[in-house]
C-alpha atoms as a PDB file:
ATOM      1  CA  UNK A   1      15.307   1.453 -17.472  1.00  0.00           C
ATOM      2  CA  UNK A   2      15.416   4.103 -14.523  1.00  0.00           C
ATOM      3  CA  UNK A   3      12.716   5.499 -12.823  1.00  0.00           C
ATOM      4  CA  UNK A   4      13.656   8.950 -13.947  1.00  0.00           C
ATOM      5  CA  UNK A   5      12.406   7.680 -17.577  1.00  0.00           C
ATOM      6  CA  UNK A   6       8.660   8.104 -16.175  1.00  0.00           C
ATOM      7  CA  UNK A   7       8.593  11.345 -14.446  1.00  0.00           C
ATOM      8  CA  UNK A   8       7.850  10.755 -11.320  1.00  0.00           C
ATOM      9  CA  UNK A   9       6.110  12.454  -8.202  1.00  0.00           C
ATOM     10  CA  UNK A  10       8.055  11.674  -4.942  1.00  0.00           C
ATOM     11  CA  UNK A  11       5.740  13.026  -2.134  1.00  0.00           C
ATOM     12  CA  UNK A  12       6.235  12.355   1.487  1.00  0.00           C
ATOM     13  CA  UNK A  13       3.839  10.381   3.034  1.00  0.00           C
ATOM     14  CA  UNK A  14       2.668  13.010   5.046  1.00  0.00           C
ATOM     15  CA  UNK A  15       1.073  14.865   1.659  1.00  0.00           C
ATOM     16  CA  UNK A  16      -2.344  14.575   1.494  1.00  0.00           C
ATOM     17  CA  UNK A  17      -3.566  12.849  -1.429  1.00  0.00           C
ATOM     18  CA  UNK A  18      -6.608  14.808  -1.821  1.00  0.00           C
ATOM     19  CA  UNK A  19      -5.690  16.865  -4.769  1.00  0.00           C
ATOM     20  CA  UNK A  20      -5.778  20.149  -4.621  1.00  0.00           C
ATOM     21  CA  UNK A  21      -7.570  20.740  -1.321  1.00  0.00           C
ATOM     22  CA  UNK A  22      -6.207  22.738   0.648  1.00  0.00           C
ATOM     23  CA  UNK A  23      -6.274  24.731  -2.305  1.00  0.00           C
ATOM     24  CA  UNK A  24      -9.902  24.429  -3.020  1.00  0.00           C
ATOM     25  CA  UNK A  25     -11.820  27.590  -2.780  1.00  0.00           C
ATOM     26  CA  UNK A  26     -15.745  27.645  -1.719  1.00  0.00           C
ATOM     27  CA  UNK A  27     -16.202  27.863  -5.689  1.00  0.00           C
ATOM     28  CA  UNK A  28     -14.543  24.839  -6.156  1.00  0.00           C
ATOM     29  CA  UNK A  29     -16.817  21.914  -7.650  1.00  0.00           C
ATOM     30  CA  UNK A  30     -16.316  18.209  -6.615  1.00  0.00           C
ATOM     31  CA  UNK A  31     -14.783  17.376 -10.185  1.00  0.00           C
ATOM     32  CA  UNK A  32     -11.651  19.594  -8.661  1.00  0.00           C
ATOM     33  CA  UNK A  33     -11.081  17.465  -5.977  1.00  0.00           C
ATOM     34  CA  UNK A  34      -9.333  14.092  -5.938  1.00  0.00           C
ATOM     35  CA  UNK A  35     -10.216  11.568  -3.352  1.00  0.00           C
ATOM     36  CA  UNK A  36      -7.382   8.959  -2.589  1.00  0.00           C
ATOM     37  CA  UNK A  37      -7.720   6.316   0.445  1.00  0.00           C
ATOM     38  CA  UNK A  38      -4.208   4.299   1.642  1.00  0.00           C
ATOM     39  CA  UNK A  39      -4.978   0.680   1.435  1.00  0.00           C
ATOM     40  CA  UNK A  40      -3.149  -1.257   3.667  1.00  0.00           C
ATOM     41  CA  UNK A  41      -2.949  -5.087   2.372  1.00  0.00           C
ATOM     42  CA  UNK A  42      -2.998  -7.256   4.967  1.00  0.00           C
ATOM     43  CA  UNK A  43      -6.016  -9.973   4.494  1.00  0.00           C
ATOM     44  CA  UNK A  44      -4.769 -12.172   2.509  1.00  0.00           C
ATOM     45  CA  UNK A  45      -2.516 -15.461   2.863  1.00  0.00           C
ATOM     46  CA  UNK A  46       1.482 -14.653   2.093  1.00  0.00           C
ATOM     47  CA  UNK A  47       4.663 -17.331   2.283  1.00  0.00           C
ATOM     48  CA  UNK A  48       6.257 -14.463   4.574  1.00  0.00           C
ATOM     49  CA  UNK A  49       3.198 -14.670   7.029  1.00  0.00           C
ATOM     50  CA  UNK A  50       3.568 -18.557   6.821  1.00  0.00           C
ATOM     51  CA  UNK A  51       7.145 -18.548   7.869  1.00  0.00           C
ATOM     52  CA  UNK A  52       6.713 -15.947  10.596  1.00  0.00           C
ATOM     53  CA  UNK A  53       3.718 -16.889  12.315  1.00  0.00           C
ATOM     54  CA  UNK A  54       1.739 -20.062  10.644  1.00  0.00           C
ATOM     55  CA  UNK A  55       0.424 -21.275   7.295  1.00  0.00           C
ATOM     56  CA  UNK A  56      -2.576 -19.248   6.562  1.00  0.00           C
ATOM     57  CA  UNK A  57      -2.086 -16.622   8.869  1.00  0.00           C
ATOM     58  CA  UNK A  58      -3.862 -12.833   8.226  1.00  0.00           C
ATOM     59  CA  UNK A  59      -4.468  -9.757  10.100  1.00  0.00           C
ATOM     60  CA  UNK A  60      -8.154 -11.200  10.368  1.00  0.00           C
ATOM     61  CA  UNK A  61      -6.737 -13.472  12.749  1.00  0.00           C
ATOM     62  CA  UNK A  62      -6.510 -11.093  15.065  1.00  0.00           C
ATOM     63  CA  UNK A  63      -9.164  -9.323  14.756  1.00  0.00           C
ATOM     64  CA  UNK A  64     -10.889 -12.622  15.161  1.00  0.00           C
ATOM     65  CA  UNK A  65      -8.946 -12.961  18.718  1.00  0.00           C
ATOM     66  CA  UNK A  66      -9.765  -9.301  19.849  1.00  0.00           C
ATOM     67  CA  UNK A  67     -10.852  -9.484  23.397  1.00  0.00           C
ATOM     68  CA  UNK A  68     -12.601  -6.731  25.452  1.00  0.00           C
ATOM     69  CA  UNK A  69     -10.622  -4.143  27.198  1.00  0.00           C
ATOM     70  CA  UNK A  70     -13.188  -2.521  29.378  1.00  0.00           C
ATOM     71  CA  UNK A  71     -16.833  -2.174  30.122  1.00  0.00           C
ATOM     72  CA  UNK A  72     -19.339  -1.923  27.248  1.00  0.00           C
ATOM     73  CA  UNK A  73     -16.035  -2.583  24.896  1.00  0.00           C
ATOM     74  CA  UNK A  74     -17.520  -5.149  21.768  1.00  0.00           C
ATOM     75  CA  UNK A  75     -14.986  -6.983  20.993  1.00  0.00           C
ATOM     76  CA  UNK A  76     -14.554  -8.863  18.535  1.00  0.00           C
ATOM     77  CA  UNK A  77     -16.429  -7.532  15.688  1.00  0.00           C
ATOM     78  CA  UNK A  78     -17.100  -9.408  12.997  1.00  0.00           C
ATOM     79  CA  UNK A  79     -17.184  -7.546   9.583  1.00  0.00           C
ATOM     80  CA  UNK A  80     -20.261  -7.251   8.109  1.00  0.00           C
ATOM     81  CA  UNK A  81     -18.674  -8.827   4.617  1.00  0.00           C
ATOM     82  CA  UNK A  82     -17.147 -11.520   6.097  1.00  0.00           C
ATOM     83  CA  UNK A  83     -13.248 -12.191   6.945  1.00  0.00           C
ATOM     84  CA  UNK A  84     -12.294 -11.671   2.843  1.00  0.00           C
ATOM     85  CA  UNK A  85      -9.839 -12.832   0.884  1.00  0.00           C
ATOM     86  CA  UNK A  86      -8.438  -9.209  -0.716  1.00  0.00           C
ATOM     87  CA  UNK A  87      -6.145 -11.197  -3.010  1.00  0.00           C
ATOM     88  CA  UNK A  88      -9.513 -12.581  -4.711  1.00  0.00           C
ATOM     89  CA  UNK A  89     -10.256 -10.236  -7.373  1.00  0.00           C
ATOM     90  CA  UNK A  90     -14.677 -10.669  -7.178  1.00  0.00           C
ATOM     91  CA  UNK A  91     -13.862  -9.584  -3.193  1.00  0.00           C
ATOM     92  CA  UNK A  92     -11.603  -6.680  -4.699  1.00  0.00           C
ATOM     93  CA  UNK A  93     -14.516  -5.845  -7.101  1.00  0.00           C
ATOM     94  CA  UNK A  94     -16.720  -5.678  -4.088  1.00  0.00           C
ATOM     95  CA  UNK A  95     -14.362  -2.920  -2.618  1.00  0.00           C
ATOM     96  CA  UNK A  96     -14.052  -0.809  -6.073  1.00  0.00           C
ATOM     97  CA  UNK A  97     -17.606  -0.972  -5.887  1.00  0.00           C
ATOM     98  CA  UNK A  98     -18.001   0.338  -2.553  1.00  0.00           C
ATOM     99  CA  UNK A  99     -15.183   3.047  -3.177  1.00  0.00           C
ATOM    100  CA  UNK A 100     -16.237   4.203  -6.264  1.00  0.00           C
ATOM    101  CA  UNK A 101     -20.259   4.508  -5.658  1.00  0.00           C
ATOM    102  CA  UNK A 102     -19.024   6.456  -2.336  1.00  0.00           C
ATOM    103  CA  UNK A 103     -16.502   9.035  -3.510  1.00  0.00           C
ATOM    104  CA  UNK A 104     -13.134   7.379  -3.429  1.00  0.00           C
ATOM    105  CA  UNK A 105     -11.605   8.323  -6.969  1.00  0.00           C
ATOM    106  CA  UNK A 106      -7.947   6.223  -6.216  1.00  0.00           C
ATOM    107  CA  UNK A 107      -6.544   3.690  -3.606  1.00  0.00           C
ATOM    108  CA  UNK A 108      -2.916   4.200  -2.760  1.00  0.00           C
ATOM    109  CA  UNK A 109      -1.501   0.560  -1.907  1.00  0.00           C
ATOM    110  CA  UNK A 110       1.225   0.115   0.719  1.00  0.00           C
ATOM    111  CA  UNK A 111       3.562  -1.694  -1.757  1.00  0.00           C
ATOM    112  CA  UNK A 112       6.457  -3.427  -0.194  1.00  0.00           C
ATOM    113  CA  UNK A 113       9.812  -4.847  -2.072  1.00  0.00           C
ATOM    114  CA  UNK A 114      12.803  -5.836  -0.083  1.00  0.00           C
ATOM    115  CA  UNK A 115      15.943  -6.957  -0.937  1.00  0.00           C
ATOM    116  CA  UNK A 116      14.395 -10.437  -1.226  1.00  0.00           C
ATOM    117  CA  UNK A 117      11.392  -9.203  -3.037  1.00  0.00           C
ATOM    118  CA  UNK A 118       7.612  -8.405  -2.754  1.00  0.00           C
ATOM    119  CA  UNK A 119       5.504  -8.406   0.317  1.00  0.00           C
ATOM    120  CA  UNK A 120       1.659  -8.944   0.233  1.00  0.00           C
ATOM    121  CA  UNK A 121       1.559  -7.907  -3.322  1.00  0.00           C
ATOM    122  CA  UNK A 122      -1.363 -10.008  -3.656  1.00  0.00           C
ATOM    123  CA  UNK A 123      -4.144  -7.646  -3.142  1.00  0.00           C
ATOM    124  CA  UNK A 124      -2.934  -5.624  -5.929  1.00  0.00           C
ATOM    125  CA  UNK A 125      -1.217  -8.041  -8.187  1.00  0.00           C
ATOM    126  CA  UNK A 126      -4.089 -11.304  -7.771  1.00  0.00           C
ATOM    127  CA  UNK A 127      -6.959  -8.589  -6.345  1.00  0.00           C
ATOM    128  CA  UNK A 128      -7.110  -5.417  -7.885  1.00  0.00           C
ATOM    129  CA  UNK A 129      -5.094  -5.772 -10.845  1.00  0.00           C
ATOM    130  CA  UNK A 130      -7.946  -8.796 -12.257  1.00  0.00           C
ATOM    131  CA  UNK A 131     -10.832  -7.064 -10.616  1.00  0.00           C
ATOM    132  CA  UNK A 132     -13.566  -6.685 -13.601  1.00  0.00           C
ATOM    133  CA  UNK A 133     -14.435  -3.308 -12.341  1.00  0.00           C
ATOM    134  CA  UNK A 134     -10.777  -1.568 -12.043  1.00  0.00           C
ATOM    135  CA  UNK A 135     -11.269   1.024 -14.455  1.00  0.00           C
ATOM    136  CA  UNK A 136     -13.980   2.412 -11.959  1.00  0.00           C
ATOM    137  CA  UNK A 137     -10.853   3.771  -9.709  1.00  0.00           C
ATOM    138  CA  UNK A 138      -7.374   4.543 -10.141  1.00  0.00           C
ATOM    139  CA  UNK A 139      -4.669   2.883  -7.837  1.00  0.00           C
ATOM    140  CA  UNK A 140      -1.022   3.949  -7.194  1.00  0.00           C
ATOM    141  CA  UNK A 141       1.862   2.920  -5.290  1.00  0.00           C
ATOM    142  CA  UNK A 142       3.198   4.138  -1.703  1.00  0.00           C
ATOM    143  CA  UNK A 143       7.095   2.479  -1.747  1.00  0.00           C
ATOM    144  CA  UNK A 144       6.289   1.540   2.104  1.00  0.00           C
ATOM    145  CA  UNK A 145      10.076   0.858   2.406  1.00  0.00           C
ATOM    146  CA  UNK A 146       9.863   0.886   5.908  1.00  0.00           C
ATOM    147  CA  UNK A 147      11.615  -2.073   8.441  1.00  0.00           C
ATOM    148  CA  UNK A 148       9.077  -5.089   9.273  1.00  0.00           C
ATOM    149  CA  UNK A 149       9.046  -5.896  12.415  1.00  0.00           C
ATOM    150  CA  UNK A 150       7.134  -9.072  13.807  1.00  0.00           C
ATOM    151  CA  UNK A 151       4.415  -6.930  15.649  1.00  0.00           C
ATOM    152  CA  UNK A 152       0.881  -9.073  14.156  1.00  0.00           C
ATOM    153  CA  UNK A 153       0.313 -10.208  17.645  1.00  0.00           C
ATOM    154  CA  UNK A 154       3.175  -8.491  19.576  1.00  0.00           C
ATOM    155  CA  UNK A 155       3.600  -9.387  23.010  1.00  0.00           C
ATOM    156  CA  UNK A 156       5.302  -6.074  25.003  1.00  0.00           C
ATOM    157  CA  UNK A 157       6.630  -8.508  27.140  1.00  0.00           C
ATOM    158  CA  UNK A 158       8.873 -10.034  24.671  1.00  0.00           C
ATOM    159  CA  UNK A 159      11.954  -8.576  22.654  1.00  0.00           C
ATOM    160  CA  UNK A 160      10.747  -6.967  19.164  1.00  0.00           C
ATOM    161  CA  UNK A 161      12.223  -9.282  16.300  1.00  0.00           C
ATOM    162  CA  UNK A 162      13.204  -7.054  13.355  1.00  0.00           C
ATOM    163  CA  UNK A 163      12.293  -9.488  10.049  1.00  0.00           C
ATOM    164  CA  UNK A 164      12.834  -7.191   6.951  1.00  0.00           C
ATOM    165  CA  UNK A 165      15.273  -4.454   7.240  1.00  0.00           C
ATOM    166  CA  UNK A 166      14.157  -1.212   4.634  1.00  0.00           C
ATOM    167  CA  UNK A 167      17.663  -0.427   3.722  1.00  0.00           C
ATOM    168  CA  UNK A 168      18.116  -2.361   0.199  1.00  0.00           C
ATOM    169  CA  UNK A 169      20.603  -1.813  -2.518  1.00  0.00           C
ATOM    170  CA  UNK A 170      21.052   0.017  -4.957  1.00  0.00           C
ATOM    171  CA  UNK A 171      20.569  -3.128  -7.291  1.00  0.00           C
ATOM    172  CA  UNK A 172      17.626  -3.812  -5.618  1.00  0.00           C
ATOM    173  CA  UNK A 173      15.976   0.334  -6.627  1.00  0.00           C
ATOM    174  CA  UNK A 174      16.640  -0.811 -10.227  1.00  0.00           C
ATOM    175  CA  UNK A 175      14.858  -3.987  -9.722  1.00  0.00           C
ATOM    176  CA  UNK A 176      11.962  -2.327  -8.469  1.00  0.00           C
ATOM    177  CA  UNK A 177      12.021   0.737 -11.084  1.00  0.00           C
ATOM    178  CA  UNK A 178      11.646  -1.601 -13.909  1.00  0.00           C
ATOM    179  CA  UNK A 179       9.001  -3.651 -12.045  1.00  0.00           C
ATOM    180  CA  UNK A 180       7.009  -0.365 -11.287  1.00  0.00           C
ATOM    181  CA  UNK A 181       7.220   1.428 -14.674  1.00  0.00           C
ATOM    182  CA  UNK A 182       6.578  -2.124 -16.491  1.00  0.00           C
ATOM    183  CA  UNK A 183       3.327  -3.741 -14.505  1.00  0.00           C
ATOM    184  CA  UNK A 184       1.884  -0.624 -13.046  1.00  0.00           C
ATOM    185  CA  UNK A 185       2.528   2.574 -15.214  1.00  0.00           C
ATOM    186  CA  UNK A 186       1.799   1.499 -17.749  1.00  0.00           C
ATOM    187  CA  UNK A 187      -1.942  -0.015 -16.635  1.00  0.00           C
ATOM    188  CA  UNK A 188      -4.394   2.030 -17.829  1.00  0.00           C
ATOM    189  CA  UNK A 189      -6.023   2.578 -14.187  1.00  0.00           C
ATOM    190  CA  UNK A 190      -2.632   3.923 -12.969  1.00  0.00           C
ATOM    191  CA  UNK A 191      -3.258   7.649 -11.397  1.00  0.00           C
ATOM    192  CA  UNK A 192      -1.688  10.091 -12.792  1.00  0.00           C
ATOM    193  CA  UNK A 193      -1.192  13.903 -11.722  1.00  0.00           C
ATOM    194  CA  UNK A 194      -0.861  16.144 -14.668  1.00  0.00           C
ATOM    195  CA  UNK A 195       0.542  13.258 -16.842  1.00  0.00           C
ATOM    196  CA  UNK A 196       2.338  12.083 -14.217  1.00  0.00           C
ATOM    197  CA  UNK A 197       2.270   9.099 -12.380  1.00  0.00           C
ATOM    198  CA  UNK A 198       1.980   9.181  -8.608  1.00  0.00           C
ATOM    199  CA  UNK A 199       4.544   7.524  -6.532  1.00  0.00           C
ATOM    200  CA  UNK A 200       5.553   8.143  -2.941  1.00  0.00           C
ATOM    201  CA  UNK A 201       7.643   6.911  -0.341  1.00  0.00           C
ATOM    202  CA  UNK A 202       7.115   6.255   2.891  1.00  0.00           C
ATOM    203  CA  UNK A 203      10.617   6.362   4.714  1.00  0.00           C
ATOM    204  CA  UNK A 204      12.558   8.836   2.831  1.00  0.00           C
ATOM    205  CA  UNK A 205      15.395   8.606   5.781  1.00  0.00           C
ATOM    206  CA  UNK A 206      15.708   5.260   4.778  1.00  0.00           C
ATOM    207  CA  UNK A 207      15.797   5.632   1.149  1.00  0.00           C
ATOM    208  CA  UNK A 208      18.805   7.996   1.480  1.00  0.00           C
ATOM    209  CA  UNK A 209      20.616   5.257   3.706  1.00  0.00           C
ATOM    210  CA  UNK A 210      20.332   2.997   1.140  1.00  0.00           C
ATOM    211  CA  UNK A 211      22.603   5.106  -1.207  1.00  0.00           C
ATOM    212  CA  UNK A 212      24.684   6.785   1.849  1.00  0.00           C
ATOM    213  CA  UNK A 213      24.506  10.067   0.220  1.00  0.00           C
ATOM    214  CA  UNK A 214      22.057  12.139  -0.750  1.00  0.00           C
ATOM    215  CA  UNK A 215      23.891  13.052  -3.754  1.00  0.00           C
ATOM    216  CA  UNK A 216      24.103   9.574  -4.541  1.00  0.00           C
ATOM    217  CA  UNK A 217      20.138   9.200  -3.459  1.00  0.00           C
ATOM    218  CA  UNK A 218      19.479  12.053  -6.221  1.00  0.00           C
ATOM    219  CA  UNK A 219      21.587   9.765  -9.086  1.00  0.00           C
END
């Protein structure tokens, strides 16, 4: 099963996911207007995280280490909600909630897949995905198919460690097709554009590496 078999939209990430916007006119009406936010997944617990830095690590951690840079600089703030687990699905509801009765009509996750396999898929897969409330909002995929480098807590002083190249193979982009069409697609909360499910990615240099052609990219 290719990904061709779902017609798919591949937008740079640099599109804005506000539908039609810049096409809006002052007659426009809010119903013509799509409002998508990227979610970036990074407070929850991952075996990745646990083998890079420590078991139980998150992003919170360091925003629980934030220090104070200059005068009258409040650091570190503590989130009103608490340091949340995203990958619990009543603290994802809390979210939908949040978006929805505010404006936000779709998240966009940051969805990583290596040539190893996911990356803090848990916000979507554990969170969103058995969230009570996820027919309040779409959700879609951004392919972030960029390299990982160990940066949670970089130290400039110290040579950047490169931990998940974004090159895969080709193998790999029919792995993922068939994971994306099967568990997402198809979920009745998946945004679609005109029929069409939404699917971008975020290093497009890098997807064209991967094939070494852009012939064989288009295949």
């Amino acid at each position: 099963m290719r990904m061709c078999a779902a017609v798919v939209c591949f937008i740079a990430v640099s599109w804005c996911a506000c539908t039609n916007l810049f096409a809006a006119s002052s007659e426009s009406s809010a119903a013509d207007i799509t409002v998508a936010a990227y979610y970036y997944p990074c407070t929850h617990p991952h075996p990745r995280w646990d083998k890079a830095k420590y078991p139980g690590f998150t992003e919170w951690d360091l925003i629980r280490k934030a220090k104070p840079r200059f005068a009258g600089h409040k650091q570190p703030r503590v989130p009103v909600w608490g340091y949340q687990d995203e990958s619990d699905p009543n603290v994802m509801a809390q979210k939908i909630d949040a978006a929805a009765d505010y404006g936000v009509d779709a998240f966009i996750f940051d969805w990583y897949y290596y040539d190893d396999g996911p990356y803090l898929e848990g916000a979507l897969d554990k969170g969103f995905l058995k969230a009570r409330n996820n027919n309040r909002i779409r959700f879609a995929l951004m392919w972030a198919n960029h390299d990982w480098y160990d940066i949670q807590g970089y130290n400039p002083a110290e040579p950047i460690k490169l931990l998940y190249p974004g090159k895969i193979k080709s193998q790999t982009w029919e792995t993922i097709t068939d994971l994306v069409i099967s568990r997402y697609f198809k979920h009745p909360s998946y945004w679609k554009i005109d029929g069409k499910p939404y699917f971008s990615i975020y290093e497009m240099q890098l997807f064209l590496n991967s094939f070494g052609t852009v012939q064989a990219a288009r295949e």
